[in-house]
N, C-alpha and C. Protein backbone atom coordinates (compact mmCIF):
# COMPACT_ATOMS: atom_id res chain seq x y z
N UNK A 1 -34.06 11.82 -4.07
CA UNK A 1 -33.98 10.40 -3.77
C UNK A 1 -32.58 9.87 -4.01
N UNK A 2 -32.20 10.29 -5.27
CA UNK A 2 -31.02 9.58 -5.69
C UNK A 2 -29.52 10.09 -4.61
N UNK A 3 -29.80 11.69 -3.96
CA UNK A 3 -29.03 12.14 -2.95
C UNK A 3 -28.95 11.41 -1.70
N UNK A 4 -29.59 11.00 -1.23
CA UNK A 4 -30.01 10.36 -0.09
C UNK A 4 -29.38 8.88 -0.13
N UNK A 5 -29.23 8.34 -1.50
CA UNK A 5 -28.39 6.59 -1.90
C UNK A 5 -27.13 6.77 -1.75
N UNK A 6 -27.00 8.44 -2.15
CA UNK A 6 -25.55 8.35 -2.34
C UNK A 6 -24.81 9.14 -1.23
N UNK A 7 -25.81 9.43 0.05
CA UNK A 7 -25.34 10.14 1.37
C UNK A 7 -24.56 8.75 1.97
N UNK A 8 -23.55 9.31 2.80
CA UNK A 8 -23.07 8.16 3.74
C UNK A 8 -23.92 7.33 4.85
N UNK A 9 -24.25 6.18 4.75
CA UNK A 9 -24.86 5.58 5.83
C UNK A 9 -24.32 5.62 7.01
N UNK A 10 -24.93 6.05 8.66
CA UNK A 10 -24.36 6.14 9.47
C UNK A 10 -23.94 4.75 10.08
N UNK A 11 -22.64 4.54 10.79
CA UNK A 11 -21.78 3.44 10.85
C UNK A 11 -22.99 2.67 11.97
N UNK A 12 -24.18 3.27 12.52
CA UNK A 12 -24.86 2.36 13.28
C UNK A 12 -25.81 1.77 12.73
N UNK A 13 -26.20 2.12 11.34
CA UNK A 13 -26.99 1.16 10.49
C UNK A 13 -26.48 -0.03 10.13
N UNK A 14 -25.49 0.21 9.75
CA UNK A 14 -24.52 -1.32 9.31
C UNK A 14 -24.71 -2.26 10.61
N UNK A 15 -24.40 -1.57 11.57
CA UNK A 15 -24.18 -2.65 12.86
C UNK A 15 -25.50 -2.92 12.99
N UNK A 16 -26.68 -2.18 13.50
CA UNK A 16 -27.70 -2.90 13.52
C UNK A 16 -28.23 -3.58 12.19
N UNK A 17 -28.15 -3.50 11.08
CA UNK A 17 -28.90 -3.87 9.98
C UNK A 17 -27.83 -5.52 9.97
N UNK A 18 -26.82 -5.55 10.67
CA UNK A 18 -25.58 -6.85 10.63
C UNK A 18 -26.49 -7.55 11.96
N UNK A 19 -26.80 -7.01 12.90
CA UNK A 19 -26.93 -7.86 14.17
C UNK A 19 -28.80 -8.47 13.80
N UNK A 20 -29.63 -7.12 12.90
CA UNK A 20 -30.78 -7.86 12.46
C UNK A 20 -30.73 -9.16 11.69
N UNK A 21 -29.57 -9.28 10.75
CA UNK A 21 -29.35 -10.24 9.88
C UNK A 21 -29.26 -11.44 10.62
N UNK A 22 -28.41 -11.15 11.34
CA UNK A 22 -27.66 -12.68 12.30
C UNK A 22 -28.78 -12.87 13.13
N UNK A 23 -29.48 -12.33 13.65
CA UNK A 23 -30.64 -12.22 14.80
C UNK A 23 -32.15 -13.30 14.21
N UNK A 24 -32.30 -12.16 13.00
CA UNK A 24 -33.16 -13.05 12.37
C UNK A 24 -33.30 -14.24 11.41
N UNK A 25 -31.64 -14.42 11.32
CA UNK A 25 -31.55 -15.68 10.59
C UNK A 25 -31.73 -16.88 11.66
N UNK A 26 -31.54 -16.67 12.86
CA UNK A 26 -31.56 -18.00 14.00
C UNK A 26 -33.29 -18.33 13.72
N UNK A 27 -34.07 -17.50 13.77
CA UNK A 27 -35.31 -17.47 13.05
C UNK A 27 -35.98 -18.24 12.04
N UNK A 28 -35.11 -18.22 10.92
CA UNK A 28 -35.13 -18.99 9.32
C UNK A 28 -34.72 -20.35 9.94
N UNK A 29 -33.38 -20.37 10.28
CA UNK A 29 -32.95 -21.51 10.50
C UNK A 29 -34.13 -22.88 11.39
N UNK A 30 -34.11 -22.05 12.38
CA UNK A 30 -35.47 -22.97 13.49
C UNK A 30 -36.50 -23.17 12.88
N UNK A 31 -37.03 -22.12 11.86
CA UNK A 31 -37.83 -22.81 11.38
C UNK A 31 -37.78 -24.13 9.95
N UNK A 32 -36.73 -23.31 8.78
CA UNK A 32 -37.03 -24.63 8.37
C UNK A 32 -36.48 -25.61 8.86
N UNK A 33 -35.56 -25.92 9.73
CA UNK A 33 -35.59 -27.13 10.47
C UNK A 33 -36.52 -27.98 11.27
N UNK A 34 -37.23 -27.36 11.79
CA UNK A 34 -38.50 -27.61 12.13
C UNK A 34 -39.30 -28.30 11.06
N UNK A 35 -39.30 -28.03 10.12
CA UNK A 35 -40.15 -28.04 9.06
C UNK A 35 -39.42 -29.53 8.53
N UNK A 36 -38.26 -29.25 8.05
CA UNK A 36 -37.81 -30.24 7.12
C UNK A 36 -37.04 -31.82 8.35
N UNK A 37 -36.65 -31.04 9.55
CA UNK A 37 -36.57 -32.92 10.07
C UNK A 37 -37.68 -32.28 11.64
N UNK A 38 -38.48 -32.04 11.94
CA UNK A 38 -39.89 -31.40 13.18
C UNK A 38 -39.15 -32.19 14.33
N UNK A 39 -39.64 -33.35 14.73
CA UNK A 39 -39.51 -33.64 16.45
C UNK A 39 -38.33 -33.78 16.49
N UNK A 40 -37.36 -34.07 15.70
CA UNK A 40 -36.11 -35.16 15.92
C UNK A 40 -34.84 -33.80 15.91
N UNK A 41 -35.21 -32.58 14.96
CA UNK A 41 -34.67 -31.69 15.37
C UNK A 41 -35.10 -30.46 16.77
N UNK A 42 -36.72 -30.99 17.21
CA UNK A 42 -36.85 -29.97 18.27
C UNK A 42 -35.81 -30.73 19.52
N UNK A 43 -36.47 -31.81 19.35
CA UNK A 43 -35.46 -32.65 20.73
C UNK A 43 -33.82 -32.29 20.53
N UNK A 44 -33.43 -32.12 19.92
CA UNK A 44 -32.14 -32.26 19.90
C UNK A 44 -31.82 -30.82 20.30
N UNK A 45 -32.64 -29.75 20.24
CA UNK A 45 -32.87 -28.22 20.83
C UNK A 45 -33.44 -28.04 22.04
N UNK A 46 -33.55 -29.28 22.84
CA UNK A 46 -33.89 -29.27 23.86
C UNK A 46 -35.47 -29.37 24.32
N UNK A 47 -36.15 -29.29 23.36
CA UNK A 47 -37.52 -29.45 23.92
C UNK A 47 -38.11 -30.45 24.53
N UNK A 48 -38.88 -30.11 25.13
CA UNK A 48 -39.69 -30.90 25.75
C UNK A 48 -40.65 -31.43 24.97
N UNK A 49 -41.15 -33.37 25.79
CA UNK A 49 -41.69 -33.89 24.80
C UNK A 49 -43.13 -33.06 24.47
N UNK A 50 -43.73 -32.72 25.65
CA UNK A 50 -45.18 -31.35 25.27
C UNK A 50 -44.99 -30.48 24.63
N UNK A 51 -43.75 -29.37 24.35
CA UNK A 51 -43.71 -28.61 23.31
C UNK A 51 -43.31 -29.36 21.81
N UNK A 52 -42.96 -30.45 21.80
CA UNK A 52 -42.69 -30.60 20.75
C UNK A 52 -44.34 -30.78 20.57
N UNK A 53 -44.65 -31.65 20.89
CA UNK A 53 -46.13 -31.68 20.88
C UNK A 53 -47.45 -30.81 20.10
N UNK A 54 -46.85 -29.61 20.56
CA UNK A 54 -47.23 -28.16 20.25
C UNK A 54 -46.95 -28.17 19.26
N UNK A 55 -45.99 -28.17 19.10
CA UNK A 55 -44.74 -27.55 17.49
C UNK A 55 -45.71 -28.60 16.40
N UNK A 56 -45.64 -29.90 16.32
CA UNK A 56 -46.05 -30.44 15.80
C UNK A 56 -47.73 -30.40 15.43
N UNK A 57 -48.62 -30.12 16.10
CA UNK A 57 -49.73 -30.08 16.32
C UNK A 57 -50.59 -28.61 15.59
N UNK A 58 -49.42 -27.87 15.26
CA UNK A 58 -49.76 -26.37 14.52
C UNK A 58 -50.78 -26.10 13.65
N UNK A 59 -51.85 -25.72 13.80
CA UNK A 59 -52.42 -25.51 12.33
C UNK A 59 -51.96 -25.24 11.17
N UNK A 60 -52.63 -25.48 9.93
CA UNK A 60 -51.96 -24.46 8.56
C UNK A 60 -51.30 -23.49 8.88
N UNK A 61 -52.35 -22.46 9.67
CA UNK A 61 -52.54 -21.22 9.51
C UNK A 61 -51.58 -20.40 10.59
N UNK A 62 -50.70 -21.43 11.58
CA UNK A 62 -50.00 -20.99 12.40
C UNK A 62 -48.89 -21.65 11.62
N UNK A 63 -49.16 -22.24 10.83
CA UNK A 63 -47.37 -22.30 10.17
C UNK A 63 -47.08 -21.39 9.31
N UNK A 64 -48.19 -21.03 8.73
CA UNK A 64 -48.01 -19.59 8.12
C UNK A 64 -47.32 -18.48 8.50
N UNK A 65 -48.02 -18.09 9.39
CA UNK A 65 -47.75 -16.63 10.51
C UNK A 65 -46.33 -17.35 10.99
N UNK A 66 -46.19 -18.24 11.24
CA UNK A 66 -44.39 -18.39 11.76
C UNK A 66 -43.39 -18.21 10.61
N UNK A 67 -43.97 -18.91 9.49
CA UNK A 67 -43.49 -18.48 8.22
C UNK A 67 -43.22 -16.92 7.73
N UNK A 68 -44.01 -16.14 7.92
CA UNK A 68 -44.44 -14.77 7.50
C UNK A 68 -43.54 -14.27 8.47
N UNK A 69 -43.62 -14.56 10.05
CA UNK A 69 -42.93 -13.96 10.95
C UNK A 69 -41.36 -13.96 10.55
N UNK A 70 -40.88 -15.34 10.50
CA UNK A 70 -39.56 -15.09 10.41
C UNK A 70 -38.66 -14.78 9.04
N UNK A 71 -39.25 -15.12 7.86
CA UNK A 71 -38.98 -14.60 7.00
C UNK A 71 -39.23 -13.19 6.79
N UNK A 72 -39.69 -12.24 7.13
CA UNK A 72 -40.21 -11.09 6.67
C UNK A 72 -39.42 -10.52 8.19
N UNK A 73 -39.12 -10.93 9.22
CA UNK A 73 -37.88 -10.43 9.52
C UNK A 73 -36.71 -9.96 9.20
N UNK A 74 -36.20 -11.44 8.20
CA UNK A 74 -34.86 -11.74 7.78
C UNK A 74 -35.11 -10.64 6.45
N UNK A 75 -36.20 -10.76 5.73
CA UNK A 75 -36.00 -10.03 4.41
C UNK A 75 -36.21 -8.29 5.04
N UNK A 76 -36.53 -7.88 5.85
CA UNK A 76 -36.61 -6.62 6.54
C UNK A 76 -35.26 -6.15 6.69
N UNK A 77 -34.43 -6.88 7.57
CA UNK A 77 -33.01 -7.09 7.82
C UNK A 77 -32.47 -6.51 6.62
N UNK A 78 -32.41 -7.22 5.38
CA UNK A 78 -31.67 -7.11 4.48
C UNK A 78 -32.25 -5.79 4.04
N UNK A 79 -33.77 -5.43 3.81
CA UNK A 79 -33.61 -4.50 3.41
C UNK A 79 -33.43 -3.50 4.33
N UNK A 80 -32.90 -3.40 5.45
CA UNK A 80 -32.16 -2.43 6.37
C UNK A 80 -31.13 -2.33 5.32
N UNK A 81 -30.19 -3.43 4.92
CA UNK A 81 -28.73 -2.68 5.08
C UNK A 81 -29.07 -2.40 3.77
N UNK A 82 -29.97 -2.41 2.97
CA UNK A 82 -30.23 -2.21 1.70
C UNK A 82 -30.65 -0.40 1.67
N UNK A 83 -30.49 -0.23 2.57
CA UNK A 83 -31.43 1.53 3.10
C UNK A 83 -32.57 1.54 2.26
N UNK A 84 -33.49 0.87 2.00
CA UNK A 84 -35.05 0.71 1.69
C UNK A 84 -35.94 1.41 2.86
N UNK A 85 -36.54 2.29 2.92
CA UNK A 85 -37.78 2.47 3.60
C UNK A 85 -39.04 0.99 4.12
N UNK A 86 -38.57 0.01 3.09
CA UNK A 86 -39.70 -0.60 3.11
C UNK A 86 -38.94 -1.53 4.13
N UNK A 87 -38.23 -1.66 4.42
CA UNK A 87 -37.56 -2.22 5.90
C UNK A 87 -38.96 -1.87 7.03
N UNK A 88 -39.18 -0.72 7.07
CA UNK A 88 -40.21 -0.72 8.09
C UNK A 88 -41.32 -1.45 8.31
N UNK A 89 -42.05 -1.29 7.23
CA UNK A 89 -43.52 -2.12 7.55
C UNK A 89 -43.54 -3.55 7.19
N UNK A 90 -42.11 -4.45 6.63
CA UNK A 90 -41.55 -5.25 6.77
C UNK A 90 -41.58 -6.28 8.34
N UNK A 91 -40.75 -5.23 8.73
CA UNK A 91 -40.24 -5.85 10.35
C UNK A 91 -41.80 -5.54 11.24
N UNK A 92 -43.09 -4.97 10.76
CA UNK A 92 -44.29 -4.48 11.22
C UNK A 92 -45.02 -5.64 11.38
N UNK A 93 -44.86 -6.37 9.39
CA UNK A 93 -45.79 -7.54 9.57
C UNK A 93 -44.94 -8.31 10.42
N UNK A 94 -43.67 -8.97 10.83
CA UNK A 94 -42.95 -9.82 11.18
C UNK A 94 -43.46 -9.70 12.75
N UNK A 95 -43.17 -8.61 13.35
CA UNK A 95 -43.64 -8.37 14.64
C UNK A 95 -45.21 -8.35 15.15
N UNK A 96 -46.22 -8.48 13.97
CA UNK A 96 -47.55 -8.82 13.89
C UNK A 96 -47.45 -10.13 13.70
N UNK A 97 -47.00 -11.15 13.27
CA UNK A 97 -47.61 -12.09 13.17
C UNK A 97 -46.59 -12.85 14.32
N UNK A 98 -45.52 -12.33 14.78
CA UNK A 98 -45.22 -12.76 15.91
C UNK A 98 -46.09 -12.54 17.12
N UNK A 99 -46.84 -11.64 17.48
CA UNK A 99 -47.25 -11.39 18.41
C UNK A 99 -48.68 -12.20 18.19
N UNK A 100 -49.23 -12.62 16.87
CA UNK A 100 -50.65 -13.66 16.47
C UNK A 100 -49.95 -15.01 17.19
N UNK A 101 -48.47 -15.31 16.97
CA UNK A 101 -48.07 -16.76 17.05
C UNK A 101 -47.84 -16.74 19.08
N UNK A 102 -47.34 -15.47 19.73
CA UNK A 102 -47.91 -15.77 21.00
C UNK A 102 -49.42 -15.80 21.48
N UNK A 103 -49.97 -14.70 20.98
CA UNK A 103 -51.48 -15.28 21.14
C UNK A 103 -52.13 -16.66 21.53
N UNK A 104 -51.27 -17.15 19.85
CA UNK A 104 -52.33 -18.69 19.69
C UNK A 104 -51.75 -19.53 21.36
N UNK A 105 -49.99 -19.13 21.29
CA UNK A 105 -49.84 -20.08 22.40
C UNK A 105 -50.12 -20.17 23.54
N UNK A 106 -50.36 -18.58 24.08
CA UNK A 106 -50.52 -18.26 25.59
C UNK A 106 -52.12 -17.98 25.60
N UNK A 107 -52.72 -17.41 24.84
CA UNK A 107 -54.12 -17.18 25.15
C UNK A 107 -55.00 -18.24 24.52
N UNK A 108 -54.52 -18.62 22.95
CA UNK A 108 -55.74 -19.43 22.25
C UNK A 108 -55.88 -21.03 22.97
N UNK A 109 -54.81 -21.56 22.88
CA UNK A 109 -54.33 -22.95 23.44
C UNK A 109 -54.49 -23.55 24.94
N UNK A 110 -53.59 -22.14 25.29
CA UNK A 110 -53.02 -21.91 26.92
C UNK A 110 -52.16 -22.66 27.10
N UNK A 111 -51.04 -23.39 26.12
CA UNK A 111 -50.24 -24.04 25.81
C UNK A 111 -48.83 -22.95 26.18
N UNK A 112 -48.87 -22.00 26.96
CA UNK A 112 -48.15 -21.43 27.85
C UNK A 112 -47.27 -22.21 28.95
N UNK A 113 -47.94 -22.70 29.29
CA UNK A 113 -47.65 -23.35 31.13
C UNK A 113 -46.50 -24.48 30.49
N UNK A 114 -47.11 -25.03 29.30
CA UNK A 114 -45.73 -26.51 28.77
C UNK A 114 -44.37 -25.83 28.11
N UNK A 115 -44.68 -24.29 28.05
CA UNK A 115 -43.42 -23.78 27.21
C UNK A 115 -42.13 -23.29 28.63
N UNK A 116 -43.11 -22.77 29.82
CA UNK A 116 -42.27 -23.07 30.50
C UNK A 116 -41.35 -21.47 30.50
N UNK A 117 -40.47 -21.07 31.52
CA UNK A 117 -39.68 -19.65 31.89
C UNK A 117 -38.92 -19.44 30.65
N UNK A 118 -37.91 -20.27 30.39
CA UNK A 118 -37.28 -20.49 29.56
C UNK A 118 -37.96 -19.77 27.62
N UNK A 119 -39.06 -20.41 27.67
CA UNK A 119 -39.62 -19.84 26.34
C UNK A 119 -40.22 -18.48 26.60
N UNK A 120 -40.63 -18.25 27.57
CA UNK A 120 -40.82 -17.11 27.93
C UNK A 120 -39.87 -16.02 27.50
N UNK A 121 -38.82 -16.39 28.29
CA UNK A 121 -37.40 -15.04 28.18
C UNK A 121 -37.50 -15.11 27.14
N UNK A 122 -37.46 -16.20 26.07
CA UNK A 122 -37.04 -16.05 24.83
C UNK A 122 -38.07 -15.21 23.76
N UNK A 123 -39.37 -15.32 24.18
CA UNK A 123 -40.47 -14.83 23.56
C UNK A 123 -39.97 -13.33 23.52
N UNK A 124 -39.85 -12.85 24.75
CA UNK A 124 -39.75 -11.56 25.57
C UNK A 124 -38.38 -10.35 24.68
N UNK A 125 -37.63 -11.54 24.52
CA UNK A 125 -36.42 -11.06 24.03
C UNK A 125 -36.58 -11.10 22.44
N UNK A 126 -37.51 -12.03 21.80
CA UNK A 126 -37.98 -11.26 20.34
C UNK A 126 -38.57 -10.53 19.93
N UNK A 127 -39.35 -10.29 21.10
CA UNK A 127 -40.31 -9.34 20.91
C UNK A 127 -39.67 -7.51 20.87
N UNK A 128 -38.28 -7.93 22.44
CA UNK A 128 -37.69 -6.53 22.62
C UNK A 128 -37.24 -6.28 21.24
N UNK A 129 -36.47 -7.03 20.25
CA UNK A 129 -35.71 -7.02 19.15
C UNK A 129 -36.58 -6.65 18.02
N UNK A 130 -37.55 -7.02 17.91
CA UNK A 130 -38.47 -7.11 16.44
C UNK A 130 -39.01 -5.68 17.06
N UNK A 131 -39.17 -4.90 17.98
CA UNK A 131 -39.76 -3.33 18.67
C UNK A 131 -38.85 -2.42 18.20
N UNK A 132 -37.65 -2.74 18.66
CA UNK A 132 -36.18 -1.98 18.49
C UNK A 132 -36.08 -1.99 16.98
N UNK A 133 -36.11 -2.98 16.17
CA UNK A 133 -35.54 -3.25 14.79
C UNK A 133 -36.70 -2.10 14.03
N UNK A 134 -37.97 -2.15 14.66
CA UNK A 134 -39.25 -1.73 14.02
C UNK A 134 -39.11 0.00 14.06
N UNK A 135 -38.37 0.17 15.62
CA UNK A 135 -38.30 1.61 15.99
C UNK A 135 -37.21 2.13 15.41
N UNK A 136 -35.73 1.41 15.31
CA UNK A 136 -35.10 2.28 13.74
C UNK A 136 -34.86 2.47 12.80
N UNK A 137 -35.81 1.30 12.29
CA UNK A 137 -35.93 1.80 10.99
C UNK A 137 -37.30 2.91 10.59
N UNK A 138 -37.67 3.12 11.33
CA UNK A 138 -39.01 3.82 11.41
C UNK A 138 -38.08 5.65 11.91
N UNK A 139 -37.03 5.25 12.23
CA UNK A 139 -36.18 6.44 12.64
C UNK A 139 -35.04 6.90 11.92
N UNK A 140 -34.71 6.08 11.49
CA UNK A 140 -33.68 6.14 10.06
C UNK A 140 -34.85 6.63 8.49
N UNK A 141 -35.66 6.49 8.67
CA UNK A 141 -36.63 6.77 7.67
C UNK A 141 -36.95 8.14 8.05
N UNK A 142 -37.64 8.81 8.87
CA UNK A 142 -37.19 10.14 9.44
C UNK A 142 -36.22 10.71 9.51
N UNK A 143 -34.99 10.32 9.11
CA UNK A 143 -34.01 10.82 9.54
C UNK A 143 -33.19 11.08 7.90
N UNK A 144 -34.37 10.26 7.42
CA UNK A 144 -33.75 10.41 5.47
C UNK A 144 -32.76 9.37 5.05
N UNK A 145 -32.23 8.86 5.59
CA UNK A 145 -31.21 7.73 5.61
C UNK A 145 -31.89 6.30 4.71
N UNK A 146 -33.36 5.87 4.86
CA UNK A 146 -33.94 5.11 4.00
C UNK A 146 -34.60 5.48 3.04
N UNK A 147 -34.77 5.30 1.66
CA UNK A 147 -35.45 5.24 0.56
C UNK A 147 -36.33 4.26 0.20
């Protein structure tokens, strides 16, 4: 174990475990902003008055899972560059409860159609990221590089 802390990290962990950081902090940020000033900062991000709508209208239990989602990203992240193993099932729950928080919007709600192309790509493109982030550290862990 202790060989493996003290092997050289390959120079593409840093970069991805740097671009997870920055990636999933836009994450933290949206949300507690959301949280701490809700409509007055969605509008000013461009939303629409129906998604804010949405945003606002959240259950407990979906502020949770957005909670869980993006924090347990960001702390995944870190423990990437931290070479932790536990980076993996980290970025697992993050990408689970992201994929509960499209659920609620596109299937439970159907509050899809007000989010519009735009939230779409964006869905699409966290989803590619939180897959990728999930698949190397799940490969860097095979590869002995995480502890």
């Amino acid at each position: 174990m202790m060989a493996n802390l003290s092997a050289k990290a390959p120079w593409h962990l840093w970069l991805v475990g740097i671009v997870a950081v920055l990636f999933n902090a836009i994450g933290v940020f949206d949300f507690v902003m959301s949280m701490a000033q809700g409509a007055a900062y969605q509008a000013r991000a461009g939303m629409t008055a129906e998604q804010i709508a949405h945003y606002q209208d959240l259950p407990a239990w979906m502020i949770i899972t957005w909670a869980v989602g993006v924090f347990a990203a960001f702390a995944a992240s870190i423990l990437l560059l931290l070479r932790r193993r536990a980076s993996y099932p980290v970025f697992v729950l993050s990408l689970a409860a992201f994929l509960i928080s499209l659920d609620y919007t596109y299937l439970l709600t159907h509050d899809g159609a007000i989010m519009g192309p735009q939230m779409a790509i964006t869905s699409a493109v966290i989803t590619v990221f939180l897959l990728l982030f999930c698949w190397y550290s799940r490969w860097m862990i095979g590869r002995g590089k995480l502890v």
